[in-house]
Protein backbone atom coordinates (compact mmCIF):
# COMPACT_ATOMS: atom_id res chain seq x y z
CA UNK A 1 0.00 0.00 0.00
CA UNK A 2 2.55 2.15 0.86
CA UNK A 3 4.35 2.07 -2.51
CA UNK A 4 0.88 2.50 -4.05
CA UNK A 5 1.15 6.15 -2.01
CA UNK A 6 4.51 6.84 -3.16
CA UNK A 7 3.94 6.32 -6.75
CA UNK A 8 0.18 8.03 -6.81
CA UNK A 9 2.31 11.35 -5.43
CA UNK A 10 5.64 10.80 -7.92
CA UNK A 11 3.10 10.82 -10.66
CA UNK A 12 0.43 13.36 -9.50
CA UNK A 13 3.82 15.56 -7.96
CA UNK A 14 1.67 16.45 -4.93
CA UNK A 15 4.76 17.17 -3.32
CA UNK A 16 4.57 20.86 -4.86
CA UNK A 17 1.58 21.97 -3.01
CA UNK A 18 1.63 22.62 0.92
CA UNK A 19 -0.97 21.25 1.54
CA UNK A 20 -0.80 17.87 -0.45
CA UNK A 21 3.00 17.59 0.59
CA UNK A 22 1.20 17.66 4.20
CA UNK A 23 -1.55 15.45 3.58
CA UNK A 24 0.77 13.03 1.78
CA UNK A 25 2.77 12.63 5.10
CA UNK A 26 -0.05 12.09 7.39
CA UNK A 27 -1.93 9.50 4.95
CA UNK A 28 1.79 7.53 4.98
CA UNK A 29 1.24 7.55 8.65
CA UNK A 30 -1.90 6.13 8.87
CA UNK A 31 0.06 3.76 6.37
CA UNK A 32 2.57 2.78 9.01
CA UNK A 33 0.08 3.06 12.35
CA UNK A 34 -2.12 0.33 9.77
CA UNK A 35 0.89 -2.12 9.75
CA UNK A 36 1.51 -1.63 13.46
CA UNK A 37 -1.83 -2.32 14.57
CA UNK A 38 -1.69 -5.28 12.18
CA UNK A 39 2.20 -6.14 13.67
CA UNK A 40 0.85 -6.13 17.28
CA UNK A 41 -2.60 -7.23 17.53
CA UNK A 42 -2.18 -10.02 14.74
CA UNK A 43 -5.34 -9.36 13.09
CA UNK A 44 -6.16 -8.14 9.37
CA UNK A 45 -9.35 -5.72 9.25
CA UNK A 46 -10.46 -4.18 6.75
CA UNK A 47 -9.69 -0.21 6.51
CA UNK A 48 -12.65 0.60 7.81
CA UNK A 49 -12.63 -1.72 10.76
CA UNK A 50 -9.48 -0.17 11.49
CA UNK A 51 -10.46 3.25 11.78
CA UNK A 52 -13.62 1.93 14.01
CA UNK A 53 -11.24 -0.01 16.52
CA UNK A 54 -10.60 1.11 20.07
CA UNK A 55 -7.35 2.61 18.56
CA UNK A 56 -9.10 4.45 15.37
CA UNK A 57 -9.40 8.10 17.24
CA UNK A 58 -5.75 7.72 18.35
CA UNK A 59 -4.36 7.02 14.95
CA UNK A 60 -6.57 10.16 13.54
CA UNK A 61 -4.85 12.64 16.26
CA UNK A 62 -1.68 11.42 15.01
CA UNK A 63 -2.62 12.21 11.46
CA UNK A 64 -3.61 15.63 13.04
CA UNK A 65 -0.32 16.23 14.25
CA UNK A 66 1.55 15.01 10.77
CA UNK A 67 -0.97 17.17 8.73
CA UNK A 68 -0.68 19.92 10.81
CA UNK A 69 2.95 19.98 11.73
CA UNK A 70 4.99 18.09 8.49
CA UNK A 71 6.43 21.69 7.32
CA UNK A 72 8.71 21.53 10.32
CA UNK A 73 11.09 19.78 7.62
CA UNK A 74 10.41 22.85 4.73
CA UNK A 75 11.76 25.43 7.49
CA UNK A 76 15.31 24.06 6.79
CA UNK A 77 16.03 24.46 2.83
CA UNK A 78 13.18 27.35 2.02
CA UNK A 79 15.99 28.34 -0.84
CA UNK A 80 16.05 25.10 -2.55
CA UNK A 81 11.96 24.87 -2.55
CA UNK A 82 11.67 28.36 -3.88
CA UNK A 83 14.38 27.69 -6.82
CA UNK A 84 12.88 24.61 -7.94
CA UNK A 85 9.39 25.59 -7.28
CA UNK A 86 7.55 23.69 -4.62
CA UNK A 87 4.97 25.83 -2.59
CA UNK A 88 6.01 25.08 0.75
CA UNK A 89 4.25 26.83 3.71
CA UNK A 90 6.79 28.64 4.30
CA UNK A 91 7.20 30.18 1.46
CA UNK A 92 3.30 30.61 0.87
CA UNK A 93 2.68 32.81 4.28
CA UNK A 94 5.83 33.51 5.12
CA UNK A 95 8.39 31.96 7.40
CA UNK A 96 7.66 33.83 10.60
CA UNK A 97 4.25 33.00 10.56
CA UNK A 98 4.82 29.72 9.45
CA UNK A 99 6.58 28.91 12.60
CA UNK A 100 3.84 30.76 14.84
CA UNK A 101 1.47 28.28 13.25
CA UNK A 102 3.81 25.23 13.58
CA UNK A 103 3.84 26.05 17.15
CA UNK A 104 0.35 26.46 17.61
CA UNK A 105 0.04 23.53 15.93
CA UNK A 106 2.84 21.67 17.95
CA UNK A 107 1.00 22.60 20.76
CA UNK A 108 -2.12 21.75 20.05
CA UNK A 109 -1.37 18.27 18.40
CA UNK A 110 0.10 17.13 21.82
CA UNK A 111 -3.05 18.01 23.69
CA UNK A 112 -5.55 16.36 21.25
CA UNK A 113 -2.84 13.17 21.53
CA UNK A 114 -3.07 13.79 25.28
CA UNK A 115 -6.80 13.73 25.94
CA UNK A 116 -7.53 10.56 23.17
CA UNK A 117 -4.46 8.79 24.82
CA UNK A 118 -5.96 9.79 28.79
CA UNK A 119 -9.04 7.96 27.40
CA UNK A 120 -7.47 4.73 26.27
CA UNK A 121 -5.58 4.70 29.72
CA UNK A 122 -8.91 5.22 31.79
CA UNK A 123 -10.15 2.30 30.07
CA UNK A 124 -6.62 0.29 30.94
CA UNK A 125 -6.93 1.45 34.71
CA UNK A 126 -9.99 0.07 34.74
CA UNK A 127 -9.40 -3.24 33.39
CA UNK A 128 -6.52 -3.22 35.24
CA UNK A 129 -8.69 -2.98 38.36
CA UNK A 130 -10.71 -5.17 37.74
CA UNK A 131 -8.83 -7.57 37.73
CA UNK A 132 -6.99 -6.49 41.11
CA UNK A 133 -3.47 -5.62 39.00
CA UNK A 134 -1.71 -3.04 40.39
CA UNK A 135 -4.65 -1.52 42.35
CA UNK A 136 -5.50 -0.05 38.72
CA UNK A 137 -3.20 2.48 38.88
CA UNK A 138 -1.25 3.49 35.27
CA UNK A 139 1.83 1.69 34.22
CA UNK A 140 4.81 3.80 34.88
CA UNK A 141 5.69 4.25 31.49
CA UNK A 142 2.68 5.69 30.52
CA UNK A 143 3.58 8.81 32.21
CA UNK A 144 7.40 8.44 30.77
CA UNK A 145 6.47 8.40 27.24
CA UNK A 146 4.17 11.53 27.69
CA UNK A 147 6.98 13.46 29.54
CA UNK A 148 9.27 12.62 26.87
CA UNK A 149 6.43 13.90 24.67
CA UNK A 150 5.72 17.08 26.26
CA UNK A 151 9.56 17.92 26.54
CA UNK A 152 10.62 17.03 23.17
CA UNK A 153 7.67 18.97 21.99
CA UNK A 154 8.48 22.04 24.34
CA UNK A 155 11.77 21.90 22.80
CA UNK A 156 10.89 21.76 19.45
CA UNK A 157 8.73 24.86 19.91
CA UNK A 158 11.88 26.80 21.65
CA UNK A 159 13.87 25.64 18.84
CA UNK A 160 11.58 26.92 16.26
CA UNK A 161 11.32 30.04 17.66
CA UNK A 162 14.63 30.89 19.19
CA UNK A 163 16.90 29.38 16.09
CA UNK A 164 15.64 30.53 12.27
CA UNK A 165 18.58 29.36 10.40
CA UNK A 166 18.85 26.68 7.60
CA UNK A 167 21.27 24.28 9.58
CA UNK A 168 19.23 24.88 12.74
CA UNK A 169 16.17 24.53 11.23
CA UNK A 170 17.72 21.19 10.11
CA UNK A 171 19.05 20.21 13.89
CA UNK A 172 15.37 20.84 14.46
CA UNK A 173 13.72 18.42 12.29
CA UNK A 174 16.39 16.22 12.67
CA UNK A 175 16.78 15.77 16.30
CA UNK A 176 13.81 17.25 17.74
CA UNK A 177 10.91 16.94 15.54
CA UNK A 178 11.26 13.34 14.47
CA UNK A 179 11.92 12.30 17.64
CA UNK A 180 8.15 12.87 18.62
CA UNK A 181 7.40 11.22 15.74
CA UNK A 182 8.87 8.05 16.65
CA UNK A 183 7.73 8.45 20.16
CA UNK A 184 4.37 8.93 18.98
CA UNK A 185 4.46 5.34 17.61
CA UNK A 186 5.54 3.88 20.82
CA UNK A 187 3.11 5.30 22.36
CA UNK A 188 0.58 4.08 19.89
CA UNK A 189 1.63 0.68 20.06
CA UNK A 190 1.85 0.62 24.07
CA UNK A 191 -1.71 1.71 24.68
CA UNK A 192 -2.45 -0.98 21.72
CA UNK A 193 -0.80 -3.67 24.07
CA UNK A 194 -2.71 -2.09 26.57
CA UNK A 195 -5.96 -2.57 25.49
CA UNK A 196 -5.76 -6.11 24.43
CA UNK A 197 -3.89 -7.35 27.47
C-alpha cells in the first residue's frame, strides 16, 4: 500500500503543493500506524474496521499532528523549494508566521494526543482494576512516554522560535521533531498492548 502512495504522489507531484505535501505525510502515517496495529494485535481488518477499533481516534490525532505539523522539515532548505518551485508553507505565508502556526500547531497536536491517549488509559486502569493488578493504577511508562512527549515537543517549539537558520532549522527536524514522531508510535503501540492485554 505504501508504494501505491509513493507512486500516486511521484506521478500526481503532490509534493509541490503545501498542503498535499502535508496530507501526503499524514496518509503515509496512517500507512505505518495500519501495519503496526496489524504487527501487534495479529489481526487483518479491513480499513474501515481499522479506523472503528478502540485505537481508530488515536491514529486520527496522530494524522492531526503530521498534517498539521509536516512543514517543520520545509523550514530548513526554504531556498532550494523556492528555486525549484515547490509551494512550501513557508514560502506561501511567510516563514515567521509559518513557525507561529507550527507552534500552535505543535502545541495543540500534543493536547488532542493527550486527551484521546488519557481515554485509552482510563479504560486500561480500569481493566486493570478489575482484575486487582496493580490496584489499577497506570503503568509507569505511561507517564514516561508523555513526559518525553511534552519535553521534546516544548523543545521543538523553543527551537523553532529561538533558532531561524537553515542548519538549525535542520538540527530541528532532525533531532527534535522526528523524535516525537517516533515516540508517537511507541506510544501508539503501548496503549495498543494495553488494550488487548
Amino acid at each position: 500500500m505504501w508504494q501505491a502512495w509513493v507512486i500516486f504522489n511521484e506521478v500526481l507531484k503532490l509534493g509541490k503543493n503545501a498542503f498535499f505535501k502535508n496530507f501526503f505525510s499524514a496518509f503515509g502515517t496512517l500507512i505505518q500506524l495500519a501495519s503496526c496495529h496489524y504487527i501487534i494485535i495479529d489481526t487483518k481488518l479491513s480499513i474501515f474496521e481499522l479506523l472503528n477499533s478502540e485505537l481508530g481516534i488515536f491514529k486520527l490525532g496522530i494524522f492531526f499532528f503530521v498534517m498539521t505539523t509536516a512543514q517543520v522539515q520545509d523550514l530548513r532548505d526554504q531556498k532550494g523549494d523556492k528555486f525549484v518551485g515547490r509551494k512550501t508553507l513557508p514560502l506561501l505565508i511567510g516563514d515567521n508566521f509559518c513557525r507561529w502556526f507550527t507552534i500552535l500547531m505543535l502545541i495543540i497536536s500534543l493536547l488532542v494526543i493527550r486527551y484521546i491517549s488519557n481515554n485509552f488509559l482510563r479504560v486500561i486502569v480500569e481493566k486493570k482494576f478489575e482484575a486487582n493488578i496493580n490496584n489499577g493504577s497506570v503503568p509507569y511508562e505511561f507517564d514516561l512516554i508523555e513526559f518525553i512527549l511534552i519535553a521534546l515537543n516544548a523543545s521543538s517549539c523553543i527551537r523553532l522560535f529561538i533558532y531561524r537558520q537553515p542548519k538549525q532549522d535542520n538540527i530541528t527536524y532532525q533531532k527534535w521533531y522526528n523524535p516525537i514522531y517516533c515516540t508517537l508510535f511507541l506510544y501508539y503501540s503501548m496503549q495498543a498492548v494495553g488494550i488487548i492485554n
